[in-house]
Every structure is written in structure tokens, then in C-alpha cells.
N, C-alpha and C. Protein backbone atom coordinates (compact mmCIF):
# COMPACT_ATOMS: atom_id res chain seq x y z
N UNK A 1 65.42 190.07 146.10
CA UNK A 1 65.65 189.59 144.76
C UNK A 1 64.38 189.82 143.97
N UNK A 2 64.25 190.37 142.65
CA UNK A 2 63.61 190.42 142.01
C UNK A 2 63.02 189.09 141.39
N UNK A 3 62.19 189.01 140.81
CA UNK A 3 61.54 187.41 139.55
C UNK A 3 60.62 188.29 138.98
N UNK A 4 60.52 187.99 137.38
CA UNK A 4 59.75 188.39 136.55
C UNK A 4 59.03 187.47 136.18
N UNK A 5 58.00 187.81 135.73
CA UNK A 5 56.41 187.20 135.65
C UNK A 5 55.93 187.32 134.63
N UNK A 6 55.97 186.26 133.46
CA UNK A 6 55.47 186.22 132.02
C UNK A 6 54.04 185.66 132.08
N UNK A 7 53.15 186.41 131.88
CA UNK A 7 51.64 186.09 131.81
C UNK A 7 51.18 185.66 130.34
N UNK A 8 50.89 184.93 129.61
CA UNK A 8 50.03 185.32 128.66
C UNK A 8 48.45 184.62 128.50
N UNK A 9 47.59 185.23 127.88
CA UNK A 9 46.39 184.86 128.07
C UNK A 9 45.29 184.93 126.83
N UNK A 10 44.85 184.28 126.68
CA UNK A 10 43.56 184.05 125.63
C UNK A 10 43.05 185.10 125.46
N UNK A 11 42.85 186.44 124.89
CA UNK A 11 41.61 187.62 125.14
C UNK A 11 40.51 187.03 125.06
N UNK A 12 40.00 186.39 124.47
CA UNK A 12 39.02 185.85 124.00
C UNK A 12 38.39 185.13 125.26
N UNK A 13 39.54 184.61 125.75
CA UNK A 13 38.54 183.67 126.78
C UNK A 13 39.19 183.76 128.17
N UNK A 14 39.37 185.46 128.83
CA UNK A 14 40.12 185.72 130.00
C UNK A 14 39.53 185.01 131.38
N UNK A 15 41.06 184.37 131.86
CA UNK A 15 40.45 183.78 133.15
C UNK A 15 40.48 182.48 132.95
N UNK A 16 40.19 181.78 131.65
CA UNK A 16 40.27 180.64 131.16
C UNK A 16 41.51 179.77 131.44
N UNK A 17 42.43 179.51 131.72
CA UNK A 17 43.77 179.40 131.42
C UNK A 17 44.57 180.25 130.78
N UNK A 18 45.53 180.22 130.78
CA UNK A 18 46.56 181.03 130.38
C UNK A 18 48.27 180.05 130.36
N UNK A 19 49.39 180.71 130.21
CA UNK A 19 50.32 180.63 130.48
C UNK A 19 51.05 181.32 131.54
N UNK A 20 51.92 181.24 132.42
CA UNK A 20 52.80 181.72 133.30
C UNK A 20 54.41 181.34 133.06
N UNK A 21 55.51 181.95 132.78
CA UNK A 21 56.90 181.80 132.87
C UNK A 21 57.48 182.50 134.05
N UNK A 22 58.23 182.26 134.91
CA UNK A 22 59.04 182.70 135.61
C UNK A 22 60.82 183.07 135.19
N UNK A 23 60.93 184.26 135.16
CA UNK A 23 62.31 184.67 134.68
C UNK A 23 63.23 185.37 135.51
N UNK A 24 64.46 185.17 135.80
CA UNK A 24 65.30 185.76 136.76
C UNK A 24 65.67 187.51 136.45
N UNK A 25 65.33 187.84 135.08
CA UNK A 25 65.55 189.30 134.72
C UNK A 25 64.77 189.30 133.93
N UNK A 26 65.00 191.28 133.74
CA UNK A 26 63.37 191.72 132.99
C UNK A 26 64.16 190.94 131.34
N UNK A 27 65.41 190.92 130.76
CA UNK A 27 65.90 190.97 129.84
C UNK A 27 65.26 189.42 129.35
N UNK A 28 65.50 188.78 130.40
CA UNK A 28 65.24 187.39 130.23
C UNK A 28 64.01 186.72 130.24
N UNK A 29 62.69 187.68 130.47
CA UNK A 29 61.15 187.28 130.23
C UNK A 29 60.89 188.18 129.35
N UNK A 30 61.66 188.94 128.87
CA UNK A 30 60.91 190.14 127.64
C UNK A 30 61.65 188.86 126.25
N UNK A 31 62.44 188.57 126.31
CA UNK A 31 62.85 187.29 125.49
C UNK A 31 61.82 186.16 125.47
N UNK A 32 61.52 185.51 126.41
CA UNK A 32 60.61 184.96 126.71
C UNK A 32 59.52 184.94 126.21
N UNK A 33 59.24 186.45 126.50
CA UNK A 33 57.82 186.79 125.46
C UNK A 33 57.66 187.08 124.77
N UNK A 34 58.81 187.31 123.54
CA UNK A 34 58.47 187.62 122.48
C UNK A 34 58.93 186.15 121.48
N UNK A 35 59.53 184.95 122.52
CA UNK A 35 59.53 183.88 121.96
C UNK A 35 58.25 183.16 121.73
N UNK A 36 57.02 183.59 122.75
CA UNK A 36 55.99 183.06 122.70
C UNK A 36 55.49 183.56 121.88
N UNK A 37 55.23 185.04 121.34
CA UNK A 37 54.49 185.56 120.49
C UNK A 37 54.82 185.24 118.92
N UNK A 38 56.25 184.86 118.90
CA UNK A 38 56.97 184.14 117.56
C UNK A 38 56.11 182.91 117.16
N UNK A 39 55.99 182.39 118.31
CA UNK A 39 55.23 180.56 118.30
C UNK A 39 53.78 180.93 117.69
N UNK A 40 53.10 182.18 118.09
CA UNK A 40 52.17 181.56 117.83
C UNK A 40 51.64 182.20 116.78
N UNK A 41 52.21 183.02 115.89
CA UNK A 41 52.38 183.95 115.22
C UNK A 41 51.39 182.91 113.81
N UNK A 42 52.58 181.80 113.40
CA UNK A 42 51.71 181.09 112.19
C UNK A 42 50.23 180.66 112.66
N UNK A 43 49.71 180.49 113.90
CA UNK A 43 48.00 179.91 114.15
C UNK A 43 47.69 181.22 113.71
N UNK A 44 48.22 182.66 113.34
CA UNK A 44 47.09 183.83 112.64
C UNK A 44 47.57 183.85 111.43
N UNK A 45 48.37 182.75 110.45
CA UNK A 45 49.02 182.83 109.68
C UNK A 45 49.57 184.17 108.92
N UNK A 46 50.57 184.78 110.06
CA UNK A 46 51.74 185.50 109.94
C UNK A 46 52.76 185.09 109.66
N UNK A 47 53.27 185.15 108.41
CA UNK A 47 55.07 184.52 108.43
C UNK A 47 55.76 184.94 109.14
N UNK A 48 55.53 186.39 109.12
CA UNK A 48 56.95 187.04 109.45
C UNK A 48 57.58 186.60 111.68
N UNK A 49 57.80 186.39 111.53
CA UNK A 49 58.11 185.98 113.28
C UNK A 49 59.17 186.71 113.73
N UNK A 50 60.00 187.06 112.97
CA UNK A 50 61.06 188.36 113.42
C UNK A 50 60.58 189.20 113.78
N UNK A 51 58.97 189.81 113.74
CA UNK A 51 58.61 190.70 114.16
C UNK A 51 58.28 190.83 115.86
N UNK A 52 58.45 189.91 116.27
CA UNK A 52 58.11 189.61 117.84
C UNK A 52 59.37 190.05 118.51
N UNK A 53 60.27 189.90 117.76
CA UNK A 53 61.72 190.40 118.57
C UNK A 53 62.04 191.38 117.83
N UNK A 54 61.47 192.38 117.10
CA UNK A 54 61.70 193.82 116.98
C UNK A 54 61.21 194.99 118.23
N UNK A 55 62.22 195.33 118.96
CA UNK A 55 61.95 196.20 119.59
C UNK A 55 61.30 197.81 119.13
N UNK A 56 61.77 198.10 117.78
CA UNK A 56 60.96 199.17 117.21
C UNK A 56 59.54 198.72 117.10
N UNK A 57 59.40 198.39 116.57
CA UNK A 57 57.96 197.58 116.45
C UNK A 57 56.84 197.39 117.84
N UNK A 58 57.30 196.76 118.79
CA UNK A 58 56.64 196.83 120.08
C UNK A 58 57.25 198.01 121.05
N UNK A 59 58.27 198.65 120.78
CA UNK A 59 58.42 199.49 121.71
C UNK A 59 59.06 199.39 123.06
N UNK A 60 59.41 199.99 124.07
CA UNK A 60 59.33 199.22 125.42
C UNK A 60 58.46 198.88 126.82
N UNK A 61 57.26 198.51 125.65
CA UNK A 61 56.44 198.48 126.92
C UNK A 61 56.74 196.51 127.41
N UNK A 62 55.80 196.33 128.39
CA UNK A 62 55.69 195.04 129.22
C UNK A 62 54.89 194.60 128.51
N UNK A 63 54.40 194.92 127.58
CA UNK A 63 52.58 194.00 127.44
C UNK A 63 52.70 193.82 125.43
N UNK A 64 52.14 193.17 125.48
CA UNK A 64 51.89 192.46 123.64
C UNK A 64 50.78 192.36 123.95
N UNK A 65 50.05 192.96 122.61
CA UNK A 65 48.63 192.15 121.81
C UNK A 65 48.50 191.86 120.57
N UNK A 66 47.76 190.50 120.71
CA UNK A 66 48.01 190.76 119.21
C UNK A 66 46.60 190.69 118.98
N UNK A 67 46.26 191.34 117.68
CA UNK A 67 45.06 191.53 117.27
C UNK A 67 45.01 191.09 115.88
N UNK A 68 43.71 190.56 115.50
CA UNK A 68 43.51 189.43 114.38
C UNK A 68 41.98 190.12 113.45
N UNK A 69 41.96 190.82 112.75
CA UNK A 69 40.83 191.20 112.41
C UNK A 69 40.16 192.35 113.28
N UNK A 70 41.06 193.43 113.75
CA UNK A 70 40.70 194.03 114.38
C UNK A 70 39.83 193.99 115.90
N UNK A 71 40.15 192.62 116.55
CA UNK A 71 39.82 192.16 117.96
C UNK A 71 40.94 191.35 118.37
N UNK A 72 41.48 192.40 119.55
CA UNK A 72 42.14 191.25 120.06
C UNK A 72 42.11 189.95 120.61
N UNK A 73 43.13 189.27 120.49
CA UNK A 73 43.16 187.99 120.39
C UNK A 73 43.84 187.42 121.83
N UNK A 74 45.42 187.65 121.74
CA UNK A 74 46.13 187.16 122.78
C UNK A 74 46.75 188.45 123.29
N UNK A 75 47.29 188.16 124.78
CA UNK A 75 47.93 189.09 125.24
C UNK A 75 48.90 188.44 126.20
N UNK A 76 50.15 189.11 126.42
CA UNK A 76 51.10 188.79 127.24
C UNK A 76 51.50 190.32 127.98
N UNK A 77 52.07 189.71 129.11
CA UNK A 77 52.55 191.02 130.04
C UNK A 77 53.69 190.46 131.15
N UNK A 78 54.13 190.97 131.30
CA UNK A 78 55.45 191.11 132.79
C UNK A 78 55.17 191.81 133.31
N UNK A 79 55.16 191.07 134.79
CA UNK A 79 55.14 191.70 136.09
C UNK A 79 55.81 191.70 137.06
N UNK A 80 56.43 192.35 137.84
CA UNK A 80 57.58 192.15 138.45
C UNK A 80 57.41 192.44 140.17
N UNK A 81 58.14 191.36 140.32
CA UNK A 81 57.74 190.94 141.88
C UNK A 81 59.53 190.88 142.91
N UNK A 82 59.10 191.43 144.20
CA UNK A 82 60.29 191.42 145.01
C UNK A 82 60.13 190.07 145.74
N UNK A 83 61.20 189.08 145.47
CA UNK A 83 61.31 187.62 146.35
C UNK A 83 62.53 188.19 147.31
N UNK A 84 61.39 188.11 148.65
CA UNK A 84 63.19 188.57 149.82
C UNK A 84 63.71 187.03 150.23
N UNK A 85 64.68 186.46 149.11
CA UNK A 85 65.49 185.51 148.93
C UNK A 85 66.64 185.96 149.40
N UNK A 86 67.33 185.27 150.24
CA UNK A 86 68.32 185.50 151.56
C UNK A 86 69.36 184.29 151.41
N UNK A 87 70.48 184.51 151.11
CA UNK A 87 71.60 182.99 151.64
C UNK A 87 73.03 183.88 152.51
N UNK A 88 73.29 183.21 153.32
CA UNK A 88 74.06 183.01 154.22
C UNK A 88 75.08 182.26 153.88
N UNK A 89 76.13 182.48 153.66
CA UNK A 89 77.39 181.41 153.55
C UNK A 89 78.70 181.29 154.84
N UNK A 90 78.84 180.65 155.68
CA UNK A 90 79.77 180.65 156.77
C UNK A 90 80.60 180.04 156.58
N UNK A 91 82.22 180.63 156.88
CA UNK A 91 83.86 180.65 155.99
C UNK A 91 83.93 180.52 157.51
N UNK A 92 84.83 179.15 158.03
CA UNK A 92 85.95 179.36 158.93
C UNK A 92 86.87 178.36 158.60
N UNK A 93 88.15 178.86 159.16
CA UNK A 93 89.56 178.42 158.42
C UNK A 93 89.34 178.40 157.42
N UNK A 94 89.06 178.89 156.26
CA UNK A 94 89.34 179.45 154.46
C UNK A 94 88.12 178.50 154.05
N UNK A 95 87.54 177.47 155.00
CA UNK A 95 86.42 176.43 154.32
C UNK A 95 85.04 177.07 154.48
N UNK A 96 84.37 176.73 153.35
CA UNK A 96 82.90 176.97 153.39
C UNK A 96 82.67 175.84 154.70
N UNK A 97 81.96 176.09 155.16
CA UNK A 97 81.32 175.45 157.00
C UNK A 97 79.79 174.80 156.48
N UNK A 98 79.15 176.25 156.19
CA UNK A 98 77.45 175.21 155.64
C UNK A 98 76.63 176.94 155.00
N UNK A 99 75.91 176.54 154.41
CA UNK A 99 75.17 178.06 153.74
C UNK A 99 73.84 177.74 154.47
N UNK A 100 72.70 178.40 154.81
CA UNK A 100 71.34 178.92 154.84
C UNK A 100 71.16 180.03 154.21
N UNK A 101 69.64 179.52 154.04
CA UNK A 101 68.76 180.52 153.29
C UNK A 101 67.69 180.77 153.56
N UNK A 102 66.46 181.27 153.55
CA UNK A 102 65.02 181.45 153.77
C UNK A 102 64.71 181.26 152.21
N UNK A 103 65.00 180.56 151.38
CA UNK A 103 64.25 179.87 150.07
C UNK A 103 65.66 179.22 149.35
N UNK A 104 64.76 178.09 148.86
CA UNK A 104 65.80 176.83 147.76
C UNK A 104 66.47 177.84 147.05
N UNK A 105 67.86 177.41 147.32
CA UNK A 105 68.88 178.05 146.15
C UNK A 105 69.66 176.83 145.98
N UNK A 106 70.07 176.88 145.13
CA UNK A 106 71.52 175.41 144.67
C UNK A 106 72.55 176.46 145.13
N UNK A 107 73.85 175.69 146.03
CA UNK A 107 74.79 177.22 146.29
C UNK A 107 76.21 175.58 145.13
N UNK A 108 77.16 176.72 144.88
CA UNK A 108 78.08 175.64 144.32
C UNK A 108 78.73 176.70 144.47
N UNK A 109 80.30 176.13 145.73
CA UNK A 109 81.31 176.76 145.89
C UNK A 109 82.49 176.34 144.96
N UNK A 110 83.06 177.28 144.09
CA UNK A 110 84.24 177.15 143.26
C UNK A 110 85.42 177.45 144.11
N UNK A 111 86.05 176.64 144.46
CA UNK A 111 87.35 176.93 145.25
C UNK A 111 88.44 177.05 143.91
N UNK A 112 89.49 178.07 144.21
CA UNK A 112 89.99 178.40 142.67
C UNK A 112 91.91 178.30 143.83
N UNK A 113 91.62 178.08 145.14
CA UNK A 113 92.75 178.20 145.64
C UNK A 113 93.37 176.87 145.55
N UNK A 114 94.49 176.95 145.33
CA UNK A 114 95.28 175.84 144.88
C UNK A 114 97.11 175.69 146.24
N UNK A 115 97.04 174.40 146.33
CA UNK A 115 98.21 174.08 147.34
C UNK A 115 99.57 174.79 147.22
N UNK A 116 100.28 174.51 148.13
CA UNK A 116 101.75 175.16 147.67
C UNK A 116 102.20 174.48 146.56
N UNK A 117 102.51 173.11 147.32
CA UNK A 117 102.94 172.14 146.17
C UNK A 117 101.70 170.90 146.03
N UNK A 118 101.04 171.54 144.61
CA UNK A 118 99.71 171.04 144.09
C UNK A 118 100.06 170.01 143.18
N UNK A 119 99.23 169.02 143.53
CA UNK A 119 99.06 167.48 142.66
C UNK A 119 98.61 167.52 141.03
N UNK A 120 99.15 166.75 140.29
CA UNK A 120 99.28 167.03 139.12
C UNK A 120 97.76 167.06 138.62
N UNK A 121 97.50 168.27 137.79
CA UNK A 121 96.43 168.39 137.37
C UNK A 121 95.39 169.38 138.43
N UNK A 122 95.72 169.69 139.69
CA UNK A 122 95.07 170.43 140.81
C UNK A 122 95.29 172.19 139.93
N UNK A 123 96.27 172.45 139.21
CA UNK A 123 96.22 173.76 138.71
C UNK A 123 94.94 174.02 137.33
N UNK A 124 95.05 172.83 136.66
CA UNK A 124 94.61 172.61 135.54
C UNK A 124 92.76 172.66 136.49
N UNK A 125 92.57 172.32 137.25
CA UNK A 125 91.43 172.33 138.07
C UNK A 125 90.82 173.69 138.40
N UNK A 126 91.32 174.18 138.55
CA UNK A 126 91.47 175.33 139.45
C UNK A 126 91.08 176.38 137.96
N UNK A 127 91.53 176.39 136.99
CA UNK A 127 91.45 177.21 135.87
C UNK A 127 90.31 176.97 135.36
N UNK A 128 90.01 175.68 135.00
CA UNK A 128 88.79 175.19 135.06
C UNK A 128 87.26 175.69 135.42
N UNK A 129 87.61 175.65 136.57
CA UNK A 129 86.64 176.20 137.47
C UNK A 129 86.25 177.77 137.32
N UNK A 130 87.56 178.09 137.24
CA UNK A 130 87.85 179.66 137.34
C UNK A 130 87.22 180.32 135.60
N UNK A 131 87.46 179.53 134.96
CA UNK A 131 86.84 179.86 133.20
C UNK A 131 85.27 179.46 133.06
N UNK A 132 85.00 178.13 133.70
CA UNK A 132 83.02 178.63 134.28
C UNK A 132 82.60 180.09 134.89
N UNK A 133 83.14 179.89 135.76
CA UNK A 133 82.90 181.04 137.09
C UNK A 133 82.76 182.28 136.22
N UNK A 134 83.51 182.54 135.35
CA UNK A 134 83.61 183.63 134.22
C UNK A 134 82.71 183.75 133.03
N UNK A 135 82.41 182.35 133.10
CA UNK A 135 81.67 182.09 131.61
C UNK A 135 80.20 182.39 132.24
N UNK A 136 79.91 181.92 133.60
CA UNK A 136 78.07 182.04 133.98
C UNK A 136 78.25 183.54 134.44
N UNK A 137 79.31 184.51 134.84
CA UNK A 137 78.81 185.89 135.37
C UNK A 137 78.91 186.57 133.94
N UNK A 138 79.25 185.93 132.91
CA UNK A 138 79.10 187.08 131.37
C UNK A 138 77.61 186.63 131.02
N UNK A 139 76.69 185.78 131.70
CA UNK A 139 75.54 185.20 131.02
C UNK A 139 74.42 186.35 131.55
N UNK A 140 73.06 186.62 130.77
CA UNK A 140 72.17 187.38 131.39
C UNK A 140 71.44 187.16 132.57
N UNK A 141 71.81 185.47 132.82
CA UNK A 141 70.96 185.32 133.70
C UNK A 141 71.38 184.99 134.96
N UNK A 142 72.92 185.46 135.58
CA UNK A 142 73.77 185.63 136.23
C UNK A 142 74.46 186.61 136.66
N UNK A 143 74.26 187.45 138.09
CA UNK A 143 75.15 188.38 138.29
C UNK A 143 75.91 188.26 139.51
N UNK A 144 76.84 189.74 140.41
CA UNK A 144 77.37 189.34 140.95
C UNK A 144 76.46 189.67 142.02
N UNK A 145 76.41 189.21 143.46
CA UNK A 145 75.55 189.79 144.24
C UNK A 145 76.00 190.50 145.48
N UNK A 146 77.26 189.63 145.10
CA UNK A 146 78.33 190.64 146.61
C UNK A 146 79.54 190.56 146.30
């Protein structure tokens, strides 16, 4: 599994502190960082803040600077790292049994199967479930993995 790595840092005073974000996709820390660069846009009193989420403008690289009088100032970057994040899920008789993993994951099984003759409201359940399940794999920060 991939994790992306939002750095940003003081130029001025490297090494000093900084910021760190952790993001599940590149889509989702390049957002990230150009939300930060929006924030801090008025301390160089810049109005314009739409400019942080212009991709013409920055281009597609990983890295922002911003520069204030011709010295830069702040900088941000993404870096991208392989987490060999592993889960295991074990099915006998149609039931989830127990999941492992080699790192914390939240697992949440959606059972969408419904009885022969289902108790009132068990269908209405089931759709339910089934219209999340749909709604978090259209999200960016959700895919399928198998």
C-alpha cells in the first residue's frame, strides 16, 4: 500500500519544525497541499488563494515555494512511501470468521445478503448498506483492492 507524505517547512528556518500530513493518495495530499498553501497565503498578504489550487500555475510537480521578495520563504513537498499493509479476511459457512493484518486497519463487513423470508425492514437494510458501500468506493479516498 502506498501513503503520501505532505512535508511543509519554514525555508527560513530548515530543520526547525515543520508540518507533516499523511494522505491515502497522491490526489488527496496534492489537495492537502495546496490547502495549506491557501492558509497561509494572507501572512504574505496575497488575496488571491485560488491560486494554490491552480494546477496551470504550479504545474505537476510535488513541491511548492513560495517566495516573498525574492527569497524563499516556505516550502511543501510529497513523498511517497510503500506501507506493506496486509489484511486477511477468513469466510467459512458464508460468515466472516475473524480478519488479521500486519498493521491497524478498521475492517467493516457489509453483509448485503438478505434471508429467504426476511424480517420487516431486513431488505430496507441491506440497500442501505449497499448505497454506503457505493457511496465510499465513488470517494477519492477509497478503492477497490480485490
Amino acid at each position: 500500500m502506498k501513503i503520501y507524505v505532505v512535508i511543509h517547512e519554514n525555508a527560513e528556518e530548515p530543520g526547525k519544525g515543520g508540518e507533516i500530513k499523511l494522505a491515502p493518495t497522491q490526489a488527496v495530499a496534492r489537495k492537502a497541499m495546496c490547502m495549506d498553501v491557501a492558509k497561509i497565503l494572507p501572512d504574505y498578504n496575497i488575496d488571491d488563494t485560488d491560486v494554490a489550487f491552480d494546477d496551470q500555475f504550479w504545474g505537476d510537480s510535488n513541491k511548492r515555494e513560495l517566495s516573498w521578495n525574492g527569497k524563499v520563504r516556505e516550502t511543501w513537498r510529497i513523498e511517497e512511501h510503500e506501507l506493506d499493509a496486509k489484511a486477511i479476511v477468513k469466510v467459512k459457512g458464508g460468515m466472516v470468521q475473524s480478519v488479521i493484518a500486519n498493521a491497524d486497519v478498521d475492517v467493516d463487513v457489509f453483509d448485503l445478503d438478505v434471508s429467504s423470508y426476511p424480517d420487516e425492514g431486513e431488505e430496507d437494510e441491506a440497500d442501505r448498506k449497499d448505497r454506503k458501500f457505493q457511496e465510499l468506493l465513488g470517494r477519492p479516498d477509497w478503492w477497490c483492492v480485490w
